[in-house]
Protein backbone atom coordinates (compact mmCIF):
# COMPACT_ATOMS: atom_id res chain seq x y z
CA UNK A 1 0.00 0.00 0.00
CA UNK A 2 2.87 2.56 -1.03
CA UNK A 3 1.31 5.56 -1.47
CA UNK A 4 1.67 8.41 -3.51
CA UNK A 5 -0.91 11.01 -4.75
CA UNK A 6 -3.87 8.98 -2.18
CA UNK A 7 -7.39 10.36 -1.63
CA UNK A 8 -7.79 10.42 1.91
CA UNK A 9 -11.50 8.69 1.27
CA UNK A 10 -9.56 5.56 0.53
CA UNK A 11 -7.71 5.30 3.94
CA UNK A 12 -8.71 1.55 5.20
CA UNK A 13 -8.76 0.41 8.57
CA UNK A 14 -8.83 -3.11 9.43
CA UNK A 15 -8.80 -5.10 12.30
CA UNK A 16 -5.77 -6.41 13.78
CA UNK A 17 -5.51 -10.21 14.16
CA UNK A 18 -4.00 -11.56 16.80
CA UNK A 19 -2.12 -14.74 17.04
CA UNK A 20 -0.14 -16.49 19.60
CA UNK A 21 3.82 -16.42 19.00
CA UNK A 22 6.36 -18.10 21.19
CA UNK A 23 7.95 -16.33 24.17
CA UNK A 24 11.63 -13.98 22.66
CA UNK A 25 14.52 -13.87 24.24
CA UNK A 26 14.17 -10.08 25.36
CA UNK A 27 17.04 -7.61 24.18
CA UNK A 28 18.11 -4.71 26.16
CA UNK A 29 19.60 -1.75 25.05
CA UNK A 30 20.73 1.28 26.71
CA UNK A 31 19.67 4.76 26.25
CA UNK A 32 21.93 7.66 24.70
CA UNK A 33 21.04 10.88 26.34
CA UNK A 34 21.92 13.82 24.11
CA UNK A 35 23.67 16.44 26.76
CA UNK A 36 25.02 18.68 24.00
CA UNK A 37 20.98 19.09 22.53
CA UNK A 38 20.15 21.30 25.44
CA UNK A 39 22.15 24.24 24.25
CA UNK A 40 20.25 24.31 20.91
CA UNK A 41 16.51 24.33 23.01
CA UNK A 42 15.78 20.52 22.43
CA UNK A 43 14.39 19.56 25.86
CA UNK A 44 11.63 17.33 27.05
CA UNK A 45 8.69 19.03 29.26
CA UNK A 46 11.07 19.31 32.06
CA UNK A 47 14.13 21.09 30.49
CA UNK A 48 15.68 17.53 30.65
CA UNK A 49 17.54 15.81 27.62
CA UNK A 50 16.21 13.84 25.13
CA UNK A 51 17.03 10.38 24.04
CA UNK A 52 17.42 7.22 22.12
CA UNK A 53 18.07 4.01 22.09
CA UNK A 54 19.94 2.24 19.47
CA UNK A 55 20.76 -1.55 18.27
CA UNK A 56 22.95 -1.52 15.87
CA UNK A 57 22.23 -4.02 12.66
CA UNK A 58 24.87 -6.38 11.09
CA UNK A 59 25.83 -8.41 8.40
CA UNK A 60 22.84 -7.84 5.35
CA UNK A 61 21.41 -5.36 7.07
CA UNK A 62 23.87 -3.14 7.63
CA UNK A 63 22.42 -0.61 5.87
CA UNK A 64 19.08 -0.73 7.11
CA UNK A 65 17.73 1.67 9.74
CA UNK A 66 14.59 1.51 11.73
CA UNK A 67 13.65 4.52 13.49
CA UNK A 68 10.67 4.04 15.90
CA UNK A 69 8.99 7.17 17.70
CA UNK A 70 7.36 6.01 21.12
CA UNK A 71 3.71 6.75 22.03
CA UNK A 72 1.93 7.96 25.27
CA UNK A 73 -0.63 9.84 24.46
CA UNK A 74 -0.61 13.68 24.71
CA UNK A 75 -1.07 16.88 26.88
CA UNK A 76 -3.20 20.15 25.63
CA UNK A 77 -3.04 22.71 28.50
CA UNK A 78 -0.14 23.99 31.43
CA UNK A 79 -2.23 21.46 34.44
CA UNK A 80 -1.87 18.87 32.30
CA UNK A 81 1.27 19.10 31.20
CA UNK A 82 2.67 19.99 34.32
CA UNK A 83 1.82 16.71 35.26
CA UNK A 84 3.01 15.06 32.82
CA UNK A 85 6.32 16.89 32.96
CA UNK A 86 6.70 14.79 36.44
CA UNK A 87 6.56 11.67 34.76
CA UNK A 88 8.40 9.32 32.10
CA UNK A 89 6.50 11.34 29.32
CA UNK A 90 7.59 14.43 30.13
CA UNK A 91 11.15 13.86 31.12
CA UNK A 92 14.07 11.28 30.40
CA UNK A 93 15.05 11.90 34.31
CA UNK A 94 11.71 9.50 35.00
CA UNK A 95 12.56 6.92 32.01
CA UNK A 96 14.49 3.61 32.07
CA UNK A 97 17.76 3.90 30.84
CA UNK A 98 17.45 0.31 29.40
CA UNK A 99 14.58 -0.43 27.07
CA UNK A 100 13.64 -3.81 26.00
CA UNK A 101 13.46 -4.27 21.98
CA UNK A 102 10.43 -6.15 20.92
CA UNK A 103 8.63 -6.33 17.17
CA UNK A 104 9.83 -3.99 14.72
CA UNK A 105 13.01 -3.64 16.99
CA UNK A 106 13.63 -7.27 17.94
CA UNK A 107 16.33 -8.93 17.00
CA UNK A 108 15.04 -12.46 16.73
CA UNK A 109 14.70 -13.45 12.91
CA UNK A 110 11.87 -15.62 13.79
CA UNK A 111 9.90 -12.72 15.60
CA UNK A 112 11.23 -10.00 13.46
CA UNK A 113 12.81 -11.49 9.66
CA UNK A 114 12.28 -8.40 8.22
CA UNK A 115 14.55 -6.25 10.20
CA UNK A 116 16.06 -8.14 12.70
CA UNK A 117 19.51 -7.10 11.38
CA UNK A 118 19.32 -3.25 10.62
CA UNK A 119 20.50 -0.77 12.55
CA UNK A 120 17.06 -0.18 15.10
CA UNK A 121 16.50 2.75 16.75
CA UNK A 122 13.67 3.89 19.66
CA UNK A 123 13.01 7.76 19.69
CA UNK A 124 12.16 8.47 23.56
CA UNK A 125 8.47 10.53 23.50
CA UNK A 126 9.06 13.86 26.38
CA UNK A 127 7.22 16.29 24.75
CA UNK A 128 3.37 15.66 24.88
CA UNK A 129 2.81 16.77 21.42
CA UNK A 130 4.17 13.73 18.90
CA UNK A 131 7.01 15.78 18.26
CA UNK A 132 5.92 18.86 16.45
CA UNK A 133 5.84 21.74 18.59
CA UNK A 134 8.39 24.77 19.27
CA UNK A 135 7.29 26.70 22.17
CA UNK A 136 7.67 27.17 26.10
CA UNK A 137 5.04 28.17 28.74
CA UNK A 138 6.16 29.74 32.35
CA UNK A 139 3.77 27.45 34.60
CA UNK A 140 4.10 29.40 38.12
CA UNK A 141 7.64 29.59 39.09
CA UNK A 142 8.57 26.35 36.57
CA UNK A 143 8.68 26.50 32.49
CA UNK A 144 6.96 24.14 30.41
CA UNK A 145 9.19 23.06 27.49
CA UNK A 146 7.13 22.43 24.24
CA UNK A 147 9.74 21.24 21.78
CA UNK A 148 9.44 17.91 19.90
CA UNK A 149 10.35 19.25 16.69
CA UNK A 150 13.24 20.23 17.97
CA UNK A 151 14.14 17.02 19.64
CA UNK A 152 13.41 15.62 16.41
CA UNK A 153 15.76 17.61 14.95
CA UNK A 154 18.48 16.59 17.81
CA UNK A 155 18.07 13.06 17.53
CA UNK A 156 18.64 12.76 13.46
CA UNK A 157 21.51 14.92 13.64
CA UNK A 158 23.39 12.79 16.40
CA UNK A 159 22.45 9.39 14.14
CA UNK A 160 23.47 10.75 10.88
CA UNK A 161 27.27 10.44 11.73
CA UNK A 162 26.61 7.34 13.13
CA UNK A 163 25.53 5.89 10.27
CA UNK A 164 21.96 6.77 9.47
CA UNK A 165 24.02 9.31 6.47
CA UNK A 166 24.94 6.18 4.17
CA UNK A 167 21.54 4.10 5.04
CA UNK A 168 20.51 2.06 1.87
CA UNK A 169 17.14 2.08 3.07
CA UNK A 170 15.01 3.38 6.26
CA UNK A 171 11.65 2.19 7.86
CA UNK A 172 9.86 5.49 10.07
CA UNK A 173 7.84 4.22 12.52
CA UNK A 174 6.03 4.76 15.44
CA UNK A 175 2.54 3.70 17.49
CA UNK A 176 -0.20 5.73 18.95
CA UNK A 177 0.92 9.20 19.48
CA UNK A 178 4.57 8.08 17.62
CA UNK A 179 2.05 6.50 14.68
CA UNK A 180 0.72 10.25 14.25
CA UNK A 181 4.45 11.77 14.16
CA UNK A 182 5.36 9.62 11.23
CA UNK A 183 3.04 11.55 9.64
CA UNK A 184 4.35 15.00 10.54
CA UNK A 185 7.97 14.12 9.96
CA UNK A 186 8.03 11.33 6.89
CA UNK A 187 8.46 13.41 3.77
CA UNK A 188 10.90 15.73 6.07
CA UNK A 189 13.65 12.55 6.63
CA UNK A 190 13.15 11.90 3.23
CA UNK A 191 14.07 15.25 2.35
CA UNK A 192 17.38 15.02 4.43
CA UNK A 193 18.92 11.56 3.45
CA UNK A 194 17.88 12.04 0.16
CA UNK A 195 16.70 10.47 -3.35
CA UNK A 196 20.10 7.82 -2.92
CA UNK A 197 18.21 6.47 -0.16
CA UNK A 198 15.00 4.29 -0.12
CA UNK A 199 12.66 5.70 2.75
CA UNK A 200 9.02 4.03 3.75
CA UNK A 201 7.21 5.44 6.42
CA UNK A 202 4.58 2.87 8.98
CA UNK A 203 2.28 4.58 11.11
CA UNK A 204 0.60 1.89 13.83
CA UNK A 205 -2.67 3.33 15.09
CA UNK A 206 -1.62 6.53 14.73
CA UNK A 207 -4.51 7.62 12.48
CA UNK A 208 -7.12 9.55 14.72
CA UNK A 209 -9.78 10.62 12.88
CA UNK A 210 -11.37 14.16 12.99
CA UNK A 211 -15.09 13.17 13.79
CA UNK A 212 -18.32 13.62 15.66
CA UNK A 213 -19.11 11.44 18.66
CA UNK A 214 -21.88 9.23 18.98
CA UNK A 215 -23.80 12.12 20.45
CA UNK A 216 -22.79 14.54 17.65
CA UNK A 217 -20.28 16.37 19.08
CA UNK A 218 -16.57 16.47 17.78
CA UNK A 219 -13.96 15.97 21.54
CA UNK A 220 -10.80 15.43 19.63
CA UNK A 221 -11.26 18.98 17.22
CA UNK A 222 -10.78 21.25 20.56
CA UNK A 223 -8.61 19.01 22.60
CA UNK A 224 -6.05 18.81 19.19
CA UNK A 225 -6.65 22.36 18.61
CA UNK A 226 -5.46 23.71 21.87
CA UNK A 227 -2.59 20.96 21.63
CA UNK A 228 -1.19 22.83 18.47
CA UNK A 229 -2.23 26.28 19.96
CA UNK A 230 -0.04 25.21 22.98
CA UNK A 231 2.95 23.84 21.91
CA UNK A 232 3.53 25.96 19.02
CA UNK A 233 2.96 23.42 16.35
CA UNK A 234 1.30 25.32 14.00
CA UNK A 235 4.98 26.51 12.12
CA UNK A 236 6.08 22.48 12.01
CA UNK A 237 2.71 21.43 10.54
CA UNK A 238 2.87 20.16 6.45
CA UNK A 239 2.76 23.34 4.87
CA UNK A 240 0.52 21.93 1.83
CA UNK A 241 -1.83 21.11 4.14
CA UNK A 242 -1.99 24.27 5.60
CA UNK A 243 -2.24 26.38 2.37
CA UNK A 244 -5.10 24.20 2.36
CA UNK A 245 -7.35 24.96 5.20
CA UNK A 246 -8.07 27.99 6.83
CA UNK A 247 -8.05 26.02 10.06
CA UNK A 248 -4.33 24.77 10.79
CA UNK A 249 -5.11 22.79 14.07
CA UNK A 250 -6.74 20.49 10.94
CA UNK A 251 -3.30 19.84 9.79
CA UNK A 252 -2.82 17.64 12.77
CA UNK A 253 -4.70 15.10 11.55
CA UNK A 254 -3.72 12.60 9.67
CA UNK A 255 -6.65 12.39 7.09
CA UNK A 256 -5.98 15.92 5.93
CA UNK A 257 -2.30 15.50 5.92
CA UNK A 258 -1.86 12.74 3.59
CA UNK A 259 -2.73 13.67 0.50
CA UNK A 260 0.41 15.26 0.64
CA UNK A 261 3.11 13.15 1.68
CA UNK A 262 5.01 12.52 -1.32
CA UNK A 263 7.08 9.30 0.65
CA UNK A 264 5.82 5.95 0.29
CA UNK A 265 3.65 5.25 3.52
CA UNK A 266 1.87 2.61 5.44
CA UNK A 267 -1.30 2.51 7.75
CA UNK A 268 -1.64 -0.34 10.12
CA UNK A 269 -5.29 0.61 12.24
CA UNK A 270 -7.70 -1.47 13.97
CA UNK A 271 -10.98 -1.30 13.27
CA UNK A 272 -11.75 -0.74 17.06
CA UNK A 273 -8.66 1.16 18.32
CA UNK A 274 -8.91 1.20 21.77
CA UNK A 275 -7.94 5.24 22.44
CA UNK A 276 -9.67 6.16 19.25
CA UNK A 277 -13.21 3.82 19.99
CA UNK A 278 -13.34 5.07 24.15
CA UNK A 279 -11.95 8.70 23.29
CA UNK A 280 -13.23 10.21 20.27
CA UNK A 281 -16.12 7.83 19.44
CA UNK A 282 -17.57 7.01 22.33
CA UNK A 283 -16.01 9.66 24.92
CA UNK A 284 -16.97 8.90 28.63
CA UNK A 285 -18.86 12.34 28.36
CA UNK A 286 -21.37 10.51 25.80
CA UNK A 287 -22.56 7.90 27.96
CA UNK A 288 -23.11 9.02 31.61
CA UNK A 289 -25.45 5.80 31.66
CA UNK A 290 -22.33 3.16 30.80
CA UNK A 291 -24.91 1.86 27.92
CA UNK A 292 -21.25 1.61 26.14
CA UNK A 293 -19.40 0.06 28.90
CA UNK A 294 -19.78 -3.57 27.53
CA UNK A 295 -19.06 -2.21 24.11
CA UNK A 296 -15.86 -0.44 24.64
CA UNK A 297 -14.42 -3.39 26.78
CA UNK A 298 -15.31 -6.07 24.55
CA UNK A 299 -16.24 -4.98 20.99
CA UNK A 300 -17.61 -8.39 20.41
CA UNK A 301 -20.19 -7.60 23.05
CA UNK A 302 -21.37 -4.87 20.67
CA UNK A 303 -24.71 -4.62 19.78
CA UNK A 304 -26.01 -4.81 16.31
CA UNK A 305 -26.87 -1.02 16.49
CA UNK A 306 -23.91 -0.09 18.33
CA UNK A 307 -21.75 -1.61 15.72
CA UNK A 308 -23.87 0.34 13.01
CA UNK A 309 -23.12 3.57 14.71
CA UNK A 310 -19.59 2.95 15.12
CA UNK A 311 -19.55 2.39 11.04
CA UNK A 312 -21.53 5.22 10.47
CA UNK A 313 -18.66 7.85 11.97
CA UNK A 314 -16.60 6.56 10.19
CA UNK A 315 -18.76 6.36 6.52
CA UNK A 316 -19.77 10.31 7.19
CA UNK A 317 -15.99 11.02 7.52
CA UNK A 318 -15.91 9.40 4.55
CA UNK A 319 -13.88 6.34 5.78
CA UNK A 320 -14.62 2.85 5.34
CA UNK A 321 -14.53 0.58 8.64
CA UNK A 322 -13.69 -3.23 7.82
CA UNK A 323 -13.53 -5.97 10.43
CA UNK A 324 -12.12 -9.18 9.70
């Protein structure tokens, strides 16, 4: 599903099958804080460092890089992102510094025989904002430190001398809140490694959709719009897309963004995505009652009319829901 010139009417989501695999030997890797990033502004929530993590690949696949933003959700005002700040989402002071590597980053060719062997690499997520904004908010007597583009910008720079300069070819990736940065920042590695250089980008249920609730009101618009009003995102939004609309916030979303990435790209999405089904389609706000409750915790519990509604916010966005 390499995609080029796409109408965004044809995005797909299908559900994810899941099948037991045997237990992996788990891989560790440490973290490489970047110190030096600091003095150019690229700082988590906190003012802290960011990070990465990086396996390096061998043999065959020495020239393959896999660069996977983390997810973890997102914050859209100073409470909430004061909190955050506190925490492993808001500052590499709270993280780990060893990360176990699992799917896309494994190195077991049985659990991973695609890229097992390339260079793999796990962008740390500090910024609450899927690494696109550039701004900074005095919260009392602390500062909140909105800058994921330029941590972004940090983290490529540190792997091109490492390698990433003379990849052969490079996998972006990310999930959740990482799934949505692919989209923000696919066409821009492109752009920097090059035409040499084959580049595919994979976002994993990263595509939230800009719709009405089951009650008819849209709770993602305003919480994404004061996200990008916040952080400063606006400037680091695809400027296509913006020439586009007279509303950038829009621009956030991945449905109005990709008619314009020009770099091959691929959407894994489950027809039920658990953030995107209990937050935007059926927010807790829309059913005071828990009519949804069995729903939302076991989608085969749906009723036949519940299922019909859920298909029918996505048809009027012009999306088409399949299940398997």
């Amino acid at each position: 599903m390499a995609q080029r010139h796409w109408p965004w009417r044809l995005a797909v989501f299908v559900a994810a099958v899941v099948t037991p695999v045997a237990a992996e030997e788990r891989l560790v890797v440490g973290m490489t804080l970047l110190q030096a990033a600091t003095s150019t502004g690229a700082v988590c929530l906190d003012g802290s460092p960011p990070a990465y993590h990086l396996h390096r690949g061998s043999g065959g696949g020495a020239g393959g890089w896999v660069l996977q933003f983390e997810g973890g959700g997102w914050c859209n005002d100073a409470p909430s992102c004061a909190e955050r700040a506190g925490t492993r989402r808001g500052s590499t002071r709270s993280m780990d510094s060893l990360e176990v590597f699992s799917g896309l980053l494994s190195n077991d060719p049985d659990m991973n025989p695609d890229f097992y062997n390339w260079n793999r690499v796990k962008l740390r997520y500090c910024d609450g904002g899927s690494f696109a904004g550039d701004s900074e908010l005095r919260n009392g007597s602390s500062v909140l430190y909105f800058r994921g583009q330029r941590i972004w910008d940090a983290i490529i720079s540190d792997l091109l001398p490492k390698g990433l300069a003379k990849a052969q070819k490079v996998l972006l990736s990310g999930c959740s809140a990482g799934g949505l940065a692919t989209f923000f920042h696919c066409d821009d590695l492109k752009g920097r490694l090059g035409d040499a250089v084959t580049v595919k980008c994979l976002s994993d249920a990263g595509f939230f959709l800009d719709v009405d609730d089951i009650t008819g009101n849209n709770t993602v618009e305003p919480f994404f719009r004061s996200l990008v009003a916040l952080q400063g995102a606006e400037k680091n939004l695809n400027k296509d897309c913006l020439s586009s609309t007279d509303y950038p916030y829009q621009c956030f979303f991945p449905q109005y963004i990709l008619p314009y990435i020009r770099t091959p790209y691929f959407i894994l999405n489950s027809a039920y995505d658990v953030y995107q089904f209990h937050h935007n389609f059926v927010h807790p706000s829309c059913d005071p009652k828990g009519q949804w409750s069995h729903c939302k915790s076991d989608p085969g519990a749906c009723s036949t009319s519940q299922i019909a509604t859920l298909q029918g916010i996505c048809e009027i966005s012009g999306f088409k829901l399949l299940s398997s």
